[in-house]
N, C-alpha and C. Protein backbone atom coordinates (compact mmCIF):
# COMPACT_ATOMS: atom_id res chain seq x y z
N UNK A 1 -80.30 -209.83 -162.61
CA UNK A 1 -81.53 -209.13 -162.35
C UNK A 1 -81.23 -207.91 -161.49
N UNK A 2 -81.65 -206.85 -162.36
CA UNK A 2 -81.51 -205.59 -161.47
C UNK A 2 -82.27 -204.97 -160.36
N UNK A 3 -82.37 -204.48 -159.01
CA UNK A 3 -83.62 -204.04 -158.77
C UNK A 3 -83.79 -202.60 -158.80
N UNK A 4 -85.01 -201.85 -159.58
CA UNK A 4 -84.84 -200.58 -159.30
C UNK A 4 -84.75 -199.88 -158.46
N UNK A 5 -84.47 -198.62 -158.95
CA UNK A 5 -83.88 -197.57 -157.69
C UNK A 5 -84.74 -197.12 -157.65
N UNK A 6 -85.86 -196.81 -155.93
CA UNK A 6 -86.92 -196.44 -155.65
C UNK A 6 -86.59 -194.99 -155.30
N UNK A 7 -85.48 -194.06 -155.21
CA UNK A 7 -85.06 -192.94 -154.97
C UNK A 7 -84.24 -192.37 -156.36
N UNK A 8 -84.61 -191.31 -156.56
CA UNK A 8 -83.06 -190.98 -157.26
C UNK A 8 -82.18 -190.88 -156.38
N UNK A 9 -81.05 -190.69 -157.46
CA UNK A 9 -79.39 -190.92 -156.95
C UNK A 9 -79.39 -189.86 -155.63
N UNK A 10 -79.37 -188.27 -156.19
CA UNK A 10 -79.32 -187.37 -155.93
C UNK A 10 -79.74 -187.62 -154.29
N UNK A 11 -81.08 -187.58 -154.34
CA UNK A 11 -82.12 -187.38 -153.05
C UNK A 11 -81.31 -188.87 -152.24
N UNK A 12 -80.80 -189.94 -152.83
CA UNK A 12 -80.12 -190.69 -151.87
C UNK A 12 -79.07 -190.15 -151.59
N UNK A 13 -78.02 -189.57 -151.71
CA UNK A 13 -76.88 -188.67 -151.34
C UNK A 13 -77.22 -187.20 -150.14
N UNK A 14 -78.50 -187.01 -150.97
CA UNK A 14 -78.79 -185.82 -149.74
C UNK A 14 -78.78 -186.61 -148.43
N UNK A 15 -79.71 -187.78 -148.11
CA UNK A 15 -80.50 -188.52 -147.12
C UNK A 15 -79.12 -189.24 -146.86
N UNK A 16 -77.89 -189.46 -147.40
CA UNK A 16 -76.74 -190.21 -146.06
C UNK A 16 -76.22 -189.37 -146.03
N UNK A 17 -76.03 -188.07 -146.23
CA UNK A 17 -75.42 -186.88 -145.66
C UNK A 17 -76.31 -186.73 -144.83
N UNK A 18 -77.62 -186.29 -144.34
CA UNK A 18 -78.39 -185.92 -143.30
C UNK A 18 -78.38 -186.59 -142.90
N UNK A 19 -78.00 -188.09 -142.95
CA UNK A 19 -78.29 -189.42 -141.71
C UNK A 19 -76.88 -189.03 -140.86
N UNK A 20 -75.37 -188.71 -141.46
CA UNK A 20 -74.12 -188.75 -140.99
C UNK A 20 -74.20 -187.71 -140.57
N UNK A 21 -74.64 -186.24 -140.90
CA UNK A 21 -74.80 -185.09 -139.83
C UNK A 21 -75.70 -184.92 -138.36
N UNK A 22 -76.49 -186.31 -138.58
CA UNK A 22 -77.50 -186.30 -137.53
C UNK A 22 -76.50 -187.65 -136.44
N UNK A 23 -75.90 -187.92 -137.17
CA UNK A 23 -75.25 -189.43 -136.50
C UNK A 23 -73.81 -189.03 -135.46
N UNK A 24 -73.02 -187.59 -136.14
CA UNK A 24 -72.15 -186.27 -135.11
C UNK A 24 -72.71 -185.46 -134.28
N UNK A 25 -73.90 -185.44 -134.54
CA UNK A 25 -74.59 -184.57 -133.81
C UNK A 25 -74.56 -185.12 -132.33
N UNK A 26 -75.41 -186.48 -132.46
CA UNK A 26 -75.67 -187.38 -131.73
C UNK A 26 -74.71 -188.03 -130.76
N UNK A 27 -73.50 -188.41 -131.44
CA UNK A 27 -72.29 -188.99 -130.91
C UNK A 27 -71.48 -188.60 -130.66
N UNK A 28 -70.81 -187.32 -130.74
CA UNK A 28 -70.36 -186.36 -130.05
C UNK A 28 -70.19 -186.29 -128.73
N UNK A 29 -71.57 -185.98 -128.12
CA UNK A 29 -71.83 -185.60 -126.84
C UNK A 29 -71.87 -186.94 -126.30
N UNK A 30 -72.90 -188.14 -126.65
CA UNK A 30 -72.39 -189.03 -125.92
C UNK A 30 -70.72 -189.61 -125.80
N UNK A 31 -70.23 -189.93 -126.69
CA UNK A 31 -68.42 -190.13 -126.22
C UNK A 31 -67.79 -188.96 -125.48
N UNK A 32 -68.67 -188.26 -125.45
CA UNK A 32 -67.90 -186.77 -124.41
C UNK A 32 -68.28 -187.62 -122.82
N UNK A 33 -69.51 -187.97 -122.44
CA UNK A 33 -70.37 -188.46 -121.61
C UNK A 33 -68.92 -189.63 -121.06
N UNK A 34 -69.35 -190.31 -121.69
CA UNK A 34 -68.59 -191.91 -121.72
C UNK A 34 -67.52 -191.92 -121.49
N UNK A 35 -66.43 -191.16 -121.92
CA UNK A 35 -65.24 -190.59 -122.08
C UNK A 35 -64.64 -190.21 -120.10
N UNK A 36 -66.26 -189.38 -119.70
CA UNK A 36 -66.20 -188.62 -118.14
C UNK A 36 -65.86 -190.14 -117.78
N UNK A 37 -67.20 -191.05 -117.98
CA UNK A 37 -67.49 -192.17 -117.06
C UNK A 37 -67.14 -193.72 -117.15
N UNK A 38 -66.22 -193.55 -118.43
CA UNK A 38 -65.31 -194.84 -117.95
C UNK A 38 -64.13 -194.65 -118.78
N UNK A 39 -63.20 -195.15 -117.71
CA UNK A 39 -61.29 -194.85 -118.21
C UNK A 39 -60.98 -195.98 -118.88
N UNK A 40 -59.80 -195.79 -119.53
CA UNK A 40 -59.29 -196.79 -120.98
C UNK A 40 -58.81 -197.89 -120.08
N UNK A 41 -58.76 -197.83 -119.11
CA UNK A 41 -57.97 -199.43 -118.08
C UNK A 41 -59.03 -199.89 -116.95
N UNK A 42 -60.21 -199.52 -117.38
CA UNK A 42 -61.57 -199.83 -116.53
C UNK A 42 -61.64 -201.88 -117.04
N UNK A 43 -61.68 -202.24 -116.01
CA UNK A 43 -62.00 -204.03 -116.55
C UNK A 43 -63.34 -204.11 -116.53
N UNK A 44 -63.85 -203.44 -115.80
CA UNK A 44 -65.59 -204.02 -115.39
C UNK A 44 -66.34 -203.15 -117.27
N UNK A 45 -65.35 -202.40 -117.04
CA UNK A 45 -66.02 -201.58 -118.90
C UNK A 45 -65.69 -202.42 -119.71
N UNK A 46 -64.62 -203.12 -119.29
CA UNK A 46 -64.50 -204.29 -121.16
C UNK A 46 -65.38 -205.53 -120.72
N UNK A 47 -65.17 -206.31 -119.72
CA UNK A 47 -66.25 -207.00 -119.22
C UNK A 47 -67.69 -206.97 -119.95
N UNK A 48 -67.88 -205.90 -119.40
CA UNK A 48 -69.32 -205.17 -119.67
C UNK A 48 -69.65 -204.91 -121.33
N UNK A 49 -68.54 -204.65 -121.69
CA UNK A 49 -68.75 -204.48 -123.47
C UNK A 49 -68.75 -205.75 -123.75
N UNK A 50 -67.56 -206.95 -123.43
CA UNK A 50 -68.35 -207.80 -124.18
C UNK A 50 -68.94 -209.40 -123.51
N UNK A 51 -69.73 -209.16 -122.50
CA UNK A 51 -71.17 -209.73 -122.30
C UNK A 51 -72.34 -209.09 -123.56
N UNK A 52 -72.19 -207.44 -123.40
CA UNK A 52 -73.18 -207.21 -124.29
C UNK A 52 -73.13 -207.35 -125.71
N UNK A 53 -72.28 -207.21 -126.19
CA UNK A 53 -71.94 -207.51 -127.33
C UNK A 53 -72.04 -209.79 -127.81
N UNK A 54 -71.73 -210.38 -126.86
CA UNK A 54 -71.96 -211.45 -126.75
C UNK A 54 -73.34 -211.79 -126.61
N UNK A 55 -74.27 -211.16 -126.10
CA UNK A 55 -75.68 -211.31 -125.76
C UNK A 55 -76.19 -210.52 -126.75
N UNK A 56 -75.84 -209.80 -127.40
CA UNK A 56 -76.12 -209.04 -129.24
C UNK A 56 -76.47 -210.57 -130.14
N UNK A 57 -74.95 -210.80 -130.26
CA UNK A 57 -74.70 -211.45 -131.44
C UNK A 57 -75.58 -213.33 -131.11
N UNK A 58 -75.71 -213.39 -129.86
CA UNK A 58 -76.72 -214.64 -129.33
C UNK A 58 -77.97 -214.40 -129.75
N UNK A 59 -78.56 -212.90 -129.49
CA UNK A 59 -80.01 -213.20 -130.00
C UNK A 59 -80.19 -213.21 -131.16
N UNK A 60 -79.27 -212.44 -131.86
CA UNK A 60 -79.20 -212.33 -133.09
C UNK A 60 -79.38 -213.46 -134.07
N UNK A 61 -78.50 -214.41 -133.56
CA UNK A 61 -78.28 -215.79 -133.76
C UNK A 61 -79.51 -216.77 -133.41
N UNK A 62 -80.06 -216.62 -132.69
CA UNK A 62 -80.90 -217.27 -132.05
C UNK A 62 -82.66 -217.04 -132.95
N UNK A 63 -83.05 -215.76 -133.34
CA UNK A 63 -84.35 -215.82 -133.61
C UNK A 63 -84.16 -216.25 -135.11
N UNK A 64 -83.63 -216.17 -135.92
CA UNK A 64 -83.44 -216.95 -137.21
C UNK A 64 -83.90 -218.41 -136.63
N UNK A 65 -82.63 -218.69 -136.24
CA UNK A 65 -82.67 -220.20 -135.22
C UNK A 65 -84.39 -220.86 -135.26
N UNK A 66 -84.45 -220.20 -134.33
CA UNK A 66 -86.11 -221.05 -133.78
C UNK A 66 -86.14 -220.74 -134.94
N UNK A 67 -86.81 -219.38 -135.85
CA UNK A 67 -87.98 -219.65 -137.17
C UNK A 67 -87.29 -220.37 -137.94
N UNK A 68 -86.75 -221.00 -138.05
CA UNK A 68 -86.02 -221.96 -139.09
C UNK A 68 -86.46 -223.42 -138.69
N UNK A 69 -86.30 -223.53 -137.50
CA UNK A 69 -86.50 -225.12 -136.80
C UNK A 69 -87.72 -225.11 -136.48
N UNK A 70 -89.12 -224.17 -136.72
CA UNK A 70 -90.13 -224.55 -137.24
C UNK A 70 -90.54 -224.56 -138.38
N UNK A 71 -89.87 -224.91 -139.16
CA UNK A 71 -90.15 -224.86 -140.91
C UNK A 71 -89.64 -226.50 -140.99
N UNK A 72 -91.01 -227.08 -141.69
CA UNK A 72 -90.93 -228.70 -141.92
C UNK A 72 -89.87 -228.63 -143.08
N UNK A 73 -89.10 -229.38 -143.08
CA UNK A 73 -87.60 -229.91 -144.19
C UNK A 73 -88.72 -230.04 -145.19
N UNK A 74 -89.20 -230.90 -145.60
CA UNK A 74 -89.47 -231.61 -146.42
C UNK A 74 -90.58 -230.49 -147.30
N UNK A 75 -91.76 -229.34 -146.59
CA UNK A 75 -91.86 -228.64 -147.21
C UNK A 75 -91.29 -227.98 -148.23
N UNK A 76 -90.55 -227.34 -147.40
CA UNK A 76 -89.47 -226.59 -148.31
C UNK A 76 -88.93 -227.41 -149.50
N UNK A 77 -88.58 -228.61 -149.29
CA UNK A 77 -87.51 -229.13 -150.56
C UNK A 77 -89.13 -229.15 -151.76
N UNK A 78 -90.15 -229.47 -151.14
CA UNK A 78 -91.22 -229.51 -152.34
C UNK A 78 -91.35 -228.44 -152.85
N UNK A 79 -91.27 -227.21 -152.54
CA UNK A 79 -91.83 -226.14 -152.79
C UNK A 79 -91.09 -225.57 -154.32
N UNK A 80 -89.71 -226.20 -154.14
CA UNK A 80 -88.35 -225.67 -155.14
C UNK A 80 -88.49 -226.93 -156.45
């Protein structure tokens, strides 16, 4: 089963070129920023990257979670 393409091709090629020129634009200057304010042998910066990155991938994990473990089993298997 195919799903159609709600864009043409074209106009999707324009729109991730303008997403990736807007995405250098953007990131540039901040890693210029970041670059000033924390050095490649900083511990409290890797620390810090990954708590957050650990507390990403937890919530992430987590709100599926609950909406799942309020969904009755037994519904579901009737439904199929």
């Amino acid at each position: 089963m195919r799903i159609p393409d709600l864009l043409p091709r074209t106009l999707d090629l324009q729109v991730s070129e303008d997403v990736l020129q807007i995405n250098q634009l953007l990131t540039m200057p901040a890693g210029a920023f970041i670059a000033q304010v924390v050095h490649i042998t900083d511990p409290v910066a890797y620390a810090a990257s990954v708590i957050l990155i650990v507390a990403a991938c937890l919530i992430a994990a987590w709100i599926p979670a609950t909406r799942a473990a309020r969904v009755d089993p037994m519904v579901t298997l009737r439904q199929n």
